[in-house]
PDB file of N, CA and C in Angstrom:
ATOM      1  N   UNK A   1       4.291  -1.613 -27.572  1.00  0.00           N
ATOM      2  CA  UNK A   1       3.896  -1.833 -26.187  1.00  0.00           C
ATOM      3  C   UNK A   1       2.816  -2.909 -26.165  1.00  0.00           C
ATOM      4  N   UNK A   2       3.096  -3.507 -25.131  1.00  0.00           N
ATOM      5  CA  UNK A   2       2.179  -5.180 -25.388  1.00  0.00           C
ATOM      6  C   UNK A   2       0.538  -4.648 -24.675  1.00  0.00           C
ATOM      7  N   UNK A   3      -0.654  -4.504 -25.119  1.00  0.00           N
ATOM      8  CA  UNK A   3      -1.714  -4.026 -24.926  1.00  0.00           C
ATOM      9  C   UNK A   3      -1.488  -2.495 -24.459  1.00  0.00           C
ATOM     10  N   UNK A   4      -2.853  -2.020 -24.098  1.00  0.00           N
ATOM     11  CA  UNK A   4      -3.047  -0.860 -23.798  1.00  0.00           C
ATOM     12  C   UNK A   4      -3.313  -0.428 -22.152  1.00  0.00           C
ATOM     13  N   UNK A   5      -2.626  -1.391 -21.226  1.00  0.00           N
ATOM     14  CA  UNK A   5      -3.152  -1.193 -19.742  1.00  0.00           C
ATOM     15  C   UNK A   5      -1.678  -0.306 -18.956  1.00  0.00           C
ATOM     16  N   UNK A   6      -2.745   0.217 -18.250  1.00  0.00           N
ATOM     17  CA  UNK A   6      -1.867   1.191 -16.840  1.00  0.00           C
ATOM     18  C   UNK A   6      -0.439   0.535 -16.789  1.00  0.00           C
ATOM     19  N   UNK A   7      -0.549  -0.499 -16.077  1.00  0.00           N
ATOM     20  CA  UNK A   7       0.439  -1.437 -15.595  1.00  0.00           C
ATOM     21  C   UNK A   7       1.509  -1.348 -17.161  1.00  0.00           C
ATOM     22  N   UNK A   8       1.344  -2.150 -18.221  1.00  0.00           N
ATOM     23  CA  UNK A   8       2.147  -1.967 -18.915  1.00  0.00           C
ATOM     24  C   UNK A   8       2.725  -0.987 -19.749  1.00  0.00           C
ATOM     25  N   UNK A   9       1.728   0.076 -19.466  1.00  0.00           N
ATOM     26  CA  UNK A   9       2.375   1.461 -20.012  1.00  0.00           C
ATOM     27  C   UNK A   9       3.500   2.019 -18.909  1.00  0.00           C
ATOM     28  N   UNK A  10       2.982   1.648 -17.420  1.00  0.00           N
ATOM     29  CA  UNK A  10       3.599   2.282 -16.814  1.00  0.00           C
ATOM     30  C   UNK A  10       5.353   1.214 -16.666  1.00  0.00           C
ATOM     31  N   UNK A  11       5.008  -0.129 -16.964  1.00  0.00           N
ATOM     32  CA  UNK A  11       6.371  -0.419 -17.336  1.00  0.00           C
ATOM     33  C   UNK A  11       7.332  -0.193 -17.522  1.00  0.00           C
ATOM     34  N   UNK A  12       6.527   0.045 -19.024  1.00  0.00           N
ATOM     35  CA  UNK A  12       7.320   0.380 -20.183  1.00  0.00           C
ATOM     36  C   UNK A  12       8.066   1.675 -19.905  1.00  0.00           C
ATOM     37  N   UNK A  13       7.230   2.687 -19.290  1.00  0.00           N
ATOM     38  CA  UNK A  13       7.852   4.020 -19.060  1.00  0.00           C
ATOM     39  C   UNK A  13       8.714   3.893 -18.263  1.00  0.00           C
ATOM     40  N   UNK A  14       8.902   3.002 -16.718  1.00  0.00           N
ATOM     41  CA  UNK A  14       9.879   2.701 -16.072  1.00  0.00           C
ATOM     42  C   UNK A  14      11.214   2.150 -16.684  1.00  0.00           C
ATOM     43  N   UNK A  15      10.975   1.535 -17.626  1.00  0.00           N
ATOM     44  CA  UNK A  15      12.177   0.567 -18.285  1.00  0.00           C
ATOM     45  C   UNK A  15      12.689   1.589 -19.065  1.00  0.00           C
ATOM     46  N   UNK A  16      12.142   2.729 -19.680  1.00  0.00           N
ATOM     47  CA  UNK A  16      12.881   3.752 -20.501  1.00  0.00           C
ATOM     48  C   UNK A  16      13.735   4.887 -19.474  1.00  0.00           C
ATOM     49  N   UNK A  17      12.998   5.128 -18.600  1.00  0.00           N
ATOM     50  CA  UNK A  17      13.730   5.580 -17.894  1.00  0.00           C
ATOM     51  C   UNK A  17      14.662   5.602 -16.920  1.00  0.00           C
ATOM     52  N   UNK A  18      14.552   4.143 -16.505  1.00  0.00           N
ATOM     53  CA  UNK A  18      15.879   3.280 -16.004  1.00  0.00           C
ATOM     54  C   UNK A  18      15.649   3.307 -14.199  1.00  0.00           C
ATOM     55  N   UNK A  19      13.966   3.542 -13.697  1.00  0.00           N
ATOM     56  CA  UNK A  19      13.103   3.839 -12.803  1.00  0.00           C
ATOM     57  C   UNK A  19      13.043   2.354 -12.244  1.00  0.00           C
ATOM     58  N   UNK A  20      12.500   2.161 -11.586  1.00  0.00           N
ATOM     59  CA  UNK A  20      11.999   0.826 -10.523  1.00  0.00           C
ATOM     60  C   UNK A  20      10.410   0.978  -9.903  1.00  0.00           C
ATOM     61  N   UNK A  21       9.649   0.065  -9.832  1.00  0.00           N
ATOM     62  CA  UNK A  21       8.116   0.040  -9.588  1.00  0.00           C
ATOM     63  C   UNK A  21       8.150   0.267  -8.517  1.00  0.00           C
ATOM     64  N   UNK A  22       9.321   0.140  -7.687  1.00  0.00           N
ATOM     65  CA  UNK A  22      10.074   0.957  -6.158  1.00  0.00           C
ATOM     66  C   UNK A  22       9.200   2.197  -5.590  1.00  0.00           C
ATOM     67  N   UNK A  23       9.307   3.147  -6.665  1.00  0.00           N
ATOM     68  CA  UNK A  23       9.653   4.317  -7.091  1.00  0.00           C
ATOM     69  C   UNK A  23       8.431   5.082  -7.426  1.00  0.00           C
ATOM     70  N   UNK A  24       6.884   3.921  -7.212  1.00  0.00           N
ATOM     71  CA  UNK A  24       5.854   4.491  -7.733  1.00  0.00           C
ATOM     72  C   UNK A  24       4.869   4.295  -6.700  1.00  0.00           C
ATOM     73  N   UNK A  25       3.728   5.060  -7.040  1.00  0.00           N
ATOM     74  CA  UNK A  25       2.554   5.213  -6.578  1.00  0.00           C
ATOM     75  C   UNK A  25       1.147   4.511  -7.624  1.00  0.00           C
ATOM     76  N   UNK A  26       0.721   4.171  -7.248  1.00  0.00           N
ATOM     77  CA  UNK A  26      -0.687   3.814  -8.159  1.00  0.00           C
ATOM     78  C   UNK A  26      -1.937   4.220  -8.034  1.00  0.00           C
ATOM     79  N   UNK A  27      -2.970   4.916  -8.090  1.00  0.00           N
ATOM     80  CA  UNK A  27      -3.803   5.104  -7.969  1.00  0.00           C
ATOM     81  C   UNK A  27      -5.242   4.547  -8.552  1.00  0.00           C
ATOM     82  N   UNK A  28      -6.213   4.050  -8.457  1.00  0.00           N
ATOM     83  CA  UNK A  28      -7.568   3.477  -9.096  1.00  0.00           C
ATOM     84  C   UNK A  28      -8.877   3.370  -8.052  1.00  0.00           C
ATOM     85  N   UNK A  29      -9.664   3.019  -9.347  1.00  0.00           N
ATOM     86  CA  UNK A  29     -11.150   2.755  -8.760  1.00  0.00           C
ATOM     87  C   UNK A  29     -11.700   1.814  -9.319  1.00  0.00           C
ATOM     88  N   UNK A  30     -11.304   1.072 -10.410  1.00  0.00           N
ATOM     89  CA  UNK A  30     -11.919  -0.002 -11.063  1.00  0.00           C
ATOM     90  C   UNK A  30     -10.999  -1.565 -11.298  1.00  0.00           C
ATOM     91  N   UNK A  31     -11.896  -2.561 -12.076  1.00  0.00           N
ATOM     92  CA  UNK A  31     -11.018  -3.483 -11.564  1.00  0.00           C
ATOM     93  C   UNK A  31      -9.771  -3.618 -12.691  1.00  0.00           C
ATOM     94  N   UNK A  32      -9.898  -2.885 -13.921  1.00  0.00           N
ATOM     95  CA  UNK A  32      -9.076  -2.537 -14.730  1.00  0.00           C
ATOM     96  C   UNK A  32      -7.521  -2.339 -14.007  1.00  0.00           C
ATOM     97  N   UNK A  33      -7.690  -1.468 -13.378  1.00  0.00           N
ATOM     98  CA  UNK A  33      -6.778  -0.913 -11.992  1.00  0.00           C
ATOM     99  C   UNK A  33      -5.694  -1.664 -11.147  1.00  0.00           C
ATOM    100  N   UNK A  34      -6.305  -3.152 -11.050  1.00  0.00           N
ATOM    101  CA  UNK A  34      -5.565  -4.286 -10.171  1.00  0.00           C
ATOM    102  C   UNK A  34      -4.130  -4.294 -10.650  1.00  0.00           C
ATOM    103  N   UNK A  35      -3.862  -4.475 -11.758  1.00  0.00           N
ATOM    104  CA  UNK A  35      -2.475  -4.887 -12.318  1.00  0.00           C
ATOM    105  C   UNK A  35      -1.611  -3.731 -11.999  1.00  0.00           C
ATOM    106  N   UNK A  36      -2.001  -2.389 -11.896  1.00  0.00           N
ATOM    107  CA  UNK A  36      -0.886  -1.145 -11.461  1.00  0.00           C
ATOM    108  C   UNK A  36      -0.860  -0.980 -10.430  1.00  0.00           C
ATOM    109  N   UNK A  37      -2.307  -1.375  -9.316  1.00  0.00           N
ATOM    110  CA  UNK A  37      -2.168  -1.413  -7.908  1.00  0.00           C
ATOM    111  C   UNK A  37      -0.836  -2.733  -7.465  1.00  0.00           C
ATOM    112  N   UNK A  38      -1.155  -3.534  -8.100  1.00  0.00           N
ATOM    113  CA  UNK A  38       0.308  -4.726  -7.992  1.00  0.00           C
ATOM    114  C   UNK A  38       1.656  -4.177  -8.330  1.00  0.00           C
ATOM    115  N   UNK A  39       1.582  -3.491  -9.321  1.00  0.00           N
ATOM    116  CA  UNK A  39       2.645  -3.260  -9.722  1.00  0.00           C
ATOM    117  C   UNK A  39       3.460  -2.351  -9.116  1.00  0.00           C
ATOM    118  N   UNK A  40       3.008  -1.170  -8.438  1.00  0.00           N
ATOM    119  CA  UNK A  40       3.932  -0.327  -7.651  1.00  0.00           C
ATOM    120  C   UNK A  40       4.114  -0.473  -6.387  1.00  0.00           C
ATOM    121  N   UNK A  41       4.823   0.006  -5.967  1.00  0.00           N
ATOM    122  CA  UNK A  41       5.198  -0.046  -4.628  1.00  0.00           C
ATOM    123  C   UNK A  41       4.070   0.472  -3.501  1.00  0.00           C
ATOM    124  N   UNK A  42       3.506   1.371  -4.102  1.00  0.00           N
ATOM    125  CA  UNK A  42       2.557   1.720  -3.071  1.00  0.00           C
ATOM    126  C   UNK A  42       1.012   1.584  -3.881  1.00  0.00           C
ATOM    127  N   UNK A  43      -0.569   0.904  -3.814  1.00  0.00           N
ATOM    128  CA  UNK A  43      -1.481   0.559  -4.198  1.00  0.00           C
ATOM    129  C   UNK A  43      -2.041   1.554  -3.284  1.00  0.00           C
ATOM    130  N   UNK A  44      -2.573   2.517  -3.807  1.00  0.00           N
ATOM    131  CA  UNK A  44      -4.722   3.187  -3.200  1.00  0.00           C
ATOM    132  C   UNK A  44      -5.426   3.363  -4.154  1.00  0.00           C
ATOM    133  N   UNK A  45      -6.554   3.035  -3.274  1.00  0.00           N
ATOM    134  CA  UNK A  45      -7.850   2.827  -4.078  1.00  0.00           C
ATOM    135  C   UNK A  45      -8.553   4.462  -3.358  1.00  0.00           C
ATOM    136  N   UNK A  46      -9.306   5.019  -4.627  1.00  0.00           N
ATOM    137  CA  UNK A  46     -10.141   5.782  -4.004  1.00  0.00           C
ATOM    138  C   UNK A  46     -11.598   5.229  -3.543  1.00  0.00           C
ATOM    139  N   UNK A  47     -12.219   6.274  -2.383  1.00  0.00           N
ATOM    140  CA  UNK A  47     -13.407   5.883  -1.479  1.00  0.00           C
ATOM    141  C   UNK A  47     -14.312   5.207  -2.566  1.00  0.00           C
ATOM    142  N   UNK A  48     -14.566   5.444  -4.076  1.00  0.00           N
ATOM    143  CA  UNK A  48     -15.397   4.866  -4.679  1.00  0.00           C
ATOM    144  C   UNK A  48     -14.807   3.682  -5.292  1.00  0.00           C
ATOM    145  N   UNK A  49     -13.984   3.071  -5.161  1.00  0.00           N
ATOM    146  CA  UNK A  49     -13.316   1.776  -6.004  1.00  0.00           C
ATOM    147  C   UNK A  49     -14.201   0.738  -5.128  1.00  0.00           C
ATOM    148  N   UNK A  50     -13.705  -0.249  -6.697  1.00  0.00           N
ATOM    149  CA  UNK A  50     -14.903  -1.474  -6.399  1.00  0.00           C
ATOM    150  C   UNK A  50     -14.096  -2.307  -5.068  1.00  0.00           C
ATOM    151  N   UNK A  51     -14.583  -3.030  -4.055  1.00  0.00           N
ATOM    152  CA  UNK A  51     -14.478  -3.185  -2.771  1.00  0.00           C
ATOM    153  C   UNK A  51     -13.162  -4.259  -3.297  1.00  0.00           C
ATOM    154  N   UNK A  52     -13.070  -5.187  -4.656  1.00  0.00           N
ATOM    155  CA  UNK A  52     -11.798  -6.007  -4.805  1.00  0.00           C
ATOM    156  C   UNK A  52     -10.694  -4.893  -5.305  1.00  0.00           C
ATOM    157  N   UNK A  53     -10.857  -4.164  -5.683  1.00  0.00           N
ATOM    158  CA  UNK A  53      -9.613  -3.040  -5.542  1.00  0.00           C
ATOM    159  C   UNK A  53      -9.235  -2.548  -3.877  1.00  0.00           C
ATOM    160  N   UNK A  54     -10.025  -2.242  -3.115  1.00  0.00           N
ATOM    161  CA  UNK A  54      -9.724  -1.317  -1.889  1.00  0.00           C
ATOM    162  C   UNK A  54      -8.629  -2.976  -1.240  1.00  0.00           C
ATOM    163  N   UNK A  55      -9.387  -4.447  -1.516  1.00  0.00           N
ATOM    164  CA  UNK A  55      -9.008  -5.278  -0.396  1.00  0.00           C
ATOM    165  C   UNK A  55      -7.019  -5.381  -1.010  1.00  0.00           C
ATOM    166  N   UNK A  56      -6.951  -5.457  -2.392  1.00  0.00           N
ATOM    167  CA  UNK A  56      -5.608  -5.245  -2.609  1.00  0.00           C
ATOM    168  C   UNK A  56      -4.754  -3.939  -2.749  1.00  0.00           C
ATOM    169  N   UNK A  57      -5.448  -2.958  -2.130  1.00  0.00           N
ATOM    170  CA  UNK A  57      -4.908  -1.397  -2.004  1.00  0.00           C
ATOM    171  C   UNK A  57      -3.832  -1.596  -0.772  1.00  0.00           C
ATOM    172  N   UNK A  58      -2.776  -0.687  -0.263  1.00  0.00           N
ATOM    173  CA  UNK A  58      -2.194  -0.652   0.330  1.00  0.00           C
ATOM    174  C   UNK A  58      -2.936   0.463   1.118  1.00  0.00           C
ATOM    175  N   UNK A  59      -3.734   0.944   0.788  1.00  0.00           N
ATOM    176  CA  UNK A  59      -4.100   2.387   1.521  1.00  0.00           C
ATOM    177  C   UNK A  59      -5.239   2.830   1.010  1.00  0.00           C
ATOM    178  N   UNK A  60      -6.661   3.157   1.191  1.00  0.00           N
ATOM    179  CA  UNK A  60      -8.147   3.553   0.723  1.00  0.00           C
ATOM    180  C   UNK A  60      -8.058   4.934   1.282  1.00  0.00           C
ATOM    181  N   UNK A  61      -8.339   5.949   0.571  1.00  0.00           N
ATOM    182  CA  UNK A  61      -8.907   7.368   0.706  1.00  0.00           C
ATOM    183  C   UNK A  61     -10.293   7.602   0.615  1.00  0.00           C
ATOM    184  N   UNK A  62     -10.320   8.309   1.934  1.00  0.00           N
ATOM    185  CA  UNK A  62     -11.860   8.541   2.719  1.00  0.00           C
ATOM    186  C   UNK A  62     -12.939   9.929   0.968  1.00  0.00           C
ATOM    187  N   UNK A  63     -11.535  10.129   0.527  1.00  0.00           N
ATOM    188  CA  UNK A  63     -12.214  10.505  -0.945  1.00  0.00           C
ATOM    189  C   UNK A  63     -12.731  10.244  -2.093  1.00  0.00           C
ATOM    190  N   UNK A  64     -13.592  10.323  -2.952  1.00  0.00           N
ATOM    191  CA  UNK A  64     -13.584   9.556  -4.115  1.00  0.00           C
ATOM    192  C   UNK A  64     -12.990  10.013  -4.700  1.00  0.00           C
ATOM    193  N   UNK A  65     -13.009   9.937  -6.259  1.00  0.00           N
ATOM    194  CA  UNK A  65     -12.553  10.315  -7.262  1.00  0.00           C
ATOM    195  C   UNK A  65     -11.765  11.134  -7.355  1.00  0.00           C
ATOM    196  N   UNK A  66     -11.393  12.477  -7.651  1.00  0.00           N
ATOM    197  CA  UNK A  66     -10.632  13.754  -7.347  1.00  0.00           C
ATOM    198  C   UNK A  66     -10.435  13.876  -6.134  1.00  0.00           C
ATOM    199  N   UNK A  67     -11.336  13.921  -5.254  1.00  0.00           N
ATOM    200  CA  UNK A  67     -11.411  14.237  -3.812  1.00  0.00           C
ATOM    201  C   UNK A  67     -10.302  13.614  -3.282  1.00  0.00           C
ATOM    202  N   UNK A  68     -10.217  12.106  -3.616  1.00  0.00           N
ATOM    203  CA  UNK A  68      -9.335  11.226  -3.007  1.00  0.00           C
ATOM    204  C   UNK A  68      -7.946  11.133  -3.296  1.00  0.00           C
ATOM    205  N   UNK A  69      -7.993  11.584  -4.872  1.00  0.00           N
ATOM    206  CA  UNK A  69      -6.090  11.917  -5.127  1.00  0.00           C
ATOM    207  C   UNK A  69      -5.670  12.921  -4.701  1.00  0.00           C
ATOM    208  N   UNK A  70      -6.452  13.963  -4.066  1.00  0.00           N
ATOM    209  CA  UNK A  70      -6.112  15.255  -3.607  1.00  0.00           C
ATOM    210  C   UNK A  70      -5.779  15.013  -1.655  1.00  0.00           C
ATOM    211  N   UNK A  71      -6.337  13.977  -1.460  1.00  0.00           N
ATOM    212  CA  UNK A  71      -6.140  13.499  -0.070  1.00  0.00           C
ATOM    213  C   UNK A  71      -4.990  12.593  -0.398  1.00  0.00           C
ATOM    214  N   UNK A  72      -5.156  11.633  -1.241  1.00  0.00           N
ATOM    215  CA  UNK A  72      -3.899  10.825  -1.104  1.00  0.00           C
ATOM    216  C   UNK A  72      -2.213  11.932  -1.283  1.00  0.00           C
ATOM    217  N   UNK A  73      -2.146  13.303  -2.293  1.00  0.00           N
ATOM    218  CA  UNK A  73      -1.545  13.903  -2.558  1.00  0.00           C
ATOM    219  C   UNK A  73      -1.157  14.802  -0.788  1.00  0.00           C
ATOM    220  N   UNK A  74      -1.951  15.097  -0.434  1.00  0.00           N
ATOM    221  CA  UNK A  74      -1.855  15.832   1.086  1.00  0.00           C
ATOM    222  C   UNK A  74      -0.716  15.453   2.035  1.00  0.00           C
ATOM    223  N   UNK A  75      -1.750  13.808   2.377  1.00  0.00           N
ATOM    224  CA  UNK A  75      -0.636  12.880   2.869  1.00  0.00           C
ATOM    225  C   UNK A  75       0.835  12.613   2.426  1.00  0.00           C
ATOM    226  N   UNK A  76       0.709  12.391   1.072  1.00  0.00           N
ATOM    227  CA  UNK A  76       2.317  12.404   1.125  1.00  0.00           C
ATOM    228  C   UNK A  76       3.196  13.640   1.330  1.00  0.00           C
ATOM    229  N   UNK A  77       2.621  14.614   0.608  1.00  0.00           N
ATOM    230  CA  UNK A  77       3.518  15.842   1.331  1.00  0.00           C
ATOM    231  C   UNK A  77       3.835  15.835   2.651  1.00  0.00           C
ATOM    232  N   UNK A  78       3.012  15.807   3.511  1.00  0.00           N
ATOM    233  CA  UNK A  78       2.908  15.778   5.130  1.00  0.00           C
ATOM    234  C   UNK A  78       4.211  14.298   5.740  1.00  0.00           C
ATOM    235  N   UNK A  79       3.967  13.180   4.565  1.00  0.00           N
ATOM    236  CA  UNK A  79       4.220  12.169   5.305  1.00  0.00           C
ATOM    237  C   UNK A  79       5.254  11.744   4.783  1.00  0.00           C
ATOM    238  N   UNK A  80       5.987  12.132   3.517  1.00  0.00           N
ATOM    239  CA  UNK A  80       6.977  11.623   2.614  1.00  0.00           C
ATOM    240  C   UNK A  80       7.032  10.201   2.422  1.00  0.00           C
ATOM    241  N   UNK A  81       5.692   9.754   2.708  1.00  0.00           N
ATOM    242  CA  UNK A  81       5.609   8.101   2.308  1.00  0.00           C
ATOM    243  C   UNK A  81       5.897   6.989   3.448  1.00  0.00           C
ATOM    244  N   UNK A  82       6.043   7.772   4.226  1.00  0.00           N
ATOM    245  CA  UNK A  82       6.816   6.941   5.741  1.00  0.00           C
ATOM    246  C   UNK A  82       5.148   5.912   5.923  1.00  0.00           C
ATOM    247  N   UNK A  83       4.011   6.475   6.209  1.00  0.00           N
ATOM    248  CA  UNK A  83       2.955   5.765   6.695  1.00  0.00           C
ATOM    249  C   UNK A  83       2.159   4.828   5.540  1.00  0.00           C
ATOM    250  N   UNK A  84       2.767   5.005   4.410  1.00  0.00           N
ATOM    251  CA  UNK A  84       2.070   4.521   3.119  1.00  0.00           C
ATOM    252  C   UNK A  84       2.748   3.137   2.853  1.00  0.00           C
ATOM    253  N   UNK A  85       4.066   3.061   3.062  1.00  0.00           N
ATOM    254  CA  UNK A  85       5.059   1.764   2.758  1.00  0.00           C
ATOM    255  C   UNK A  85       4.190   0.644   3.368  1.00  0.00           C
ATOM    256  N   UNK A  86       4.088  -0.344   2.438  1.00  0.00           N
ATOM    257  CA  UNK A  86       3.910  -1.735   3.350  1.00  0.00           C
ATOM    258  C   UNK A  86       4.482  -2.690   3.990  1.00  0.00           C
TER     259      UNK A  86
END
């Protein structure tokens, strides 16, 4: 696997499983983060991500850290992704 980042692990795992970046969600807070927020279909940043993550997020949660994947997780149950698509 070519380095050790989100994005290309999560690739790689797509390409084994015969998946599409369609098909995903991304979640982060740092700028490490950018390349998997690009890469899936849907980009959020949680309430504590650095402000150049939130501006390429598709969607910012009023949560931080835990707080915020547990809000971003809410919403999609409720929303099946309808309000998240860009």
């Amino acid at each position: 696997m070519p380095g050790r980042y989100k994005a290309s692990g999560l690739s790689v795992a797509l390409s084994e499983l015969g998946l599409s970046p369609h098909n995903t969600v991304g979640v982060g807070d740092a700028e490490n983060d950018s390349a998997l927020l690009n890469l899936c279909e849907c980009g959020v940043a949680v309430a504590n991500a650095l402000p150049m993550l939130k501006e390429i997020a598709d969607f910012v949660t009023k949560g931080d850290r835990g707080a915020g994947v547990i809000e971003l997780i809410d919403h999609l149950l409720a929303s099946d992704l309808s309000e998240l698509q860009p």
